[in-house]
Structure formats: structure tokens, C-alpha cells
Protein backbone atom coordinates (compact mmCIF):
# COMPACT_ATOMS: atom_id res chain seq x y z
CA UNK A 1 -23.34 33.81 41.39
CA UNK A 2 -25.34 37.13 41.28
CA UNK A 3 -28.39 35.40 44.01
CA UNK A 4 -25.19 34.95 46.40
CA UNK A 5 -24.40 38.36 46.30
CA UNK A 6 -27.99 39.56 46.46
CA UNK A 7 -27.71 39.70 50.18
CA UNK A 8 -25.41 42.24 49.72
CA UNK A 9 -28.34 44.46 48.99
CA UNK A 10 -29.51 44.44 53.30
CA UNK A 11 -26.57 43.23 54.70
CA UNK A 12 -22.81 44.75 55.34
CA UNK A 13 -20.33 43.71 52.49
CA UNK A 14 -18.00 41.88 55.74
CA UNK A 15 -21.31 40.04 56.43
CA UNK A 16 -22.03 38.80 53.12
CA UNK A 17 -18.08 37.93 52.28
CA UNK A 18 -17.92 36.33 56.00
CA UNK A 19 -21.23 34.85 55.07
CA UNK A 20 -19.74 33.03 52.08
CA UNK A 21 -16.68 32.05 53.34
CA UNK A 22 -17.97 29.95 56.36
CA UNK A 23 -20.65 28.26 53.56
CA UNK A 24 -17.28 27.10 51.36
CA UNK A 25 -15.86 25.99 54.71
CA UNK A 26 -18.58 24.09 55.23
CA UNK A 27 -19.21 22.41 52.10
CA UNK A 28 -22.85 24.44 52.10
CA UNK A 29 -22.83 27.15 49.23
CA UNK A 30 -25.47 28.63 47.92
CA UNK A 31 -28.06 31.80 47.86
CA UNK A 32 -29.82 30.47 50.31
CA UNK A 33 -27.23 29.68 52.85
CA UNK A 34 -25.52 32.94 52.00
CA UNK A 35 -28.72 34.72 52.87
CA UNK A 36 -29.05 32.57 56.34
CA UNK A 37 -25.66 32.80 57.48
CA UNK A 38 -24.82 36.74 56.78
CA UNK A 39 -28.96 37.47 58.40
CA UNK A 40 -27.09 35.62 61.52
CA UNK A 41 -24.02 37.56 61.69
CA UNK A 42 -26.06 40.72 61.19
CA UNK A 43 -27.84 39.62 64.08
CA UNK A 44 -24.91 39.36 66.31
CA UNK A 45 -22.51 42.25 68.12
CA UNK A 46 -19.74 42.97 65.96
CA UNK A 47 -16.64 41.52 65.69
CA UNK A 48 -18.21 38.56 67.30
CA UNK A 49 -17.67 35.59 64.83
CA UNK A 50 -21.24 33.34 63.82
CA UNK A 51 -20.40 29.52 64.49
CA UNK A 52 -23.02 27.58 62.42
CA UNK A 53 -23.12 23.78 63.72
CA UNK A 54 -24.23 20.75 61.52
CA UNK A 55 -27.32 19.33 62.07
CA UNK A 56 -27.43 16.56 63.28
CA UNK A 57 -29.75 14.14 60.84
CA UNK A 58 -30.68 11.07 62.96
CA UNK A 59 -32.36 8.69 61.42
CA UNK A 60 -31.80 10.24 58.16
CA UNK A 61 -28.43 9.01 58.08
CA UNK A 62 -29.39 5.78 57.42
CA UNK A 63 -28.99 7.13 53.44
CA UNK A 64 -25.84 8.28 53.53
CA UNK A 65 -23.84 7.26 50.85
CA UNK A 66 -20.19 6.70 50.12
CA UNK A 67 -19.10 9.52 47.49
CA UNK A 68 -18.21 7.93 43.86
CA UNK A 69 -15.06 6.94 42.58
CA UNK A 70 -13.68 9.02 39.93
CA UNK A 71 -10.31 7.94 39.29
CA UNK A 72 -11.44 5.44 36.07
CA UNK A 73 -13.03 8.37 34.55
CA UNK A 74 -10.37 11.08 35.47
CA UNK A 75 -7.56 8.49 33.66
CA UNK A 76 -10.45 8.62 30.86
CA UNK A 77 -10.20 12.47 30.41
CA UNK A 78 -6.51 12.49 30.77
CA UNK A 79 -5.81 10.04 28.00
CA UNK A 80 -5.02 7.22 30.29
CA UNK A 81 -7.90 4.95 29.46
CA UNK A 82 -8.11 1.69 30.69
């Protein structure tokens, strides 16, 4: 949590919190992408927002993987066991 907010240290506070919530839109957060996106919107005029696209992967989607199935171990944890 603190390495998210150390961007905070060269970058405006509406920066950094825009910053962060366009990496929890996107399903990206961490220091690093916190760093990236608020060094962007610093970059920019103000009040102009910072649109950060997906890359696209090519060939390297030939890995993707369907996301697991929890719902057996979620009935586990509730009590509901099989």
C-alpha cells in the first residue's frame, strides 16, 4: 500500500488518486502502474482526463486462460461441503 502512494511524493495528490482509480478500473493495480499512469496525467493539460488503452498481446494470447472455478471451494468455506 505505502509504494502506491509513493508517487505522491512528485506528483499532485488528484494525480496519484486519479492515477489509482483508473488502475482498479482496469483490473491493473499496483506501484508500478500507479507510478505510470499519474507520470501520464502529470504530463497532460489539466483537467484533461488520461485514457490508458490495453495492449493488445498478439500472439501472446494464445495462453490465455479461462479464470478458475471457485464455487466448490467457496461452499467449502461456508460450511456447505460437498
Amino acid at each position: 500500500m505505502i509504494e502506491v502512494l509513493l508517487p505522491h511524493r512528485t506528483h499532485s495528490k488528484g494525480a496519484v488518486r486519479q492515477a489509482v482509480e483508473q488502475g482498479l478500473s482496469l483490473g491493473a493495480i499496483g506501484p508500478g502502474v500507479v507510478t505510470l499512469f499519474a507520470r501520464h496525467l502529470a504530463e497532460l493539460p489539466e483537467g484533461r482526463p488520461y485514457q490508458p488503452s490495453l495492449l493488445d498481446v498478439g500472439e501472446l494470447s494464445r495462453y490465455d486462460r479461462p479464470l478458475p472455478q471457485t464455487g466448490a471451494y467457496d461452499a467449502l468455506l461456508a460450511g456447505r461441503g460437498r
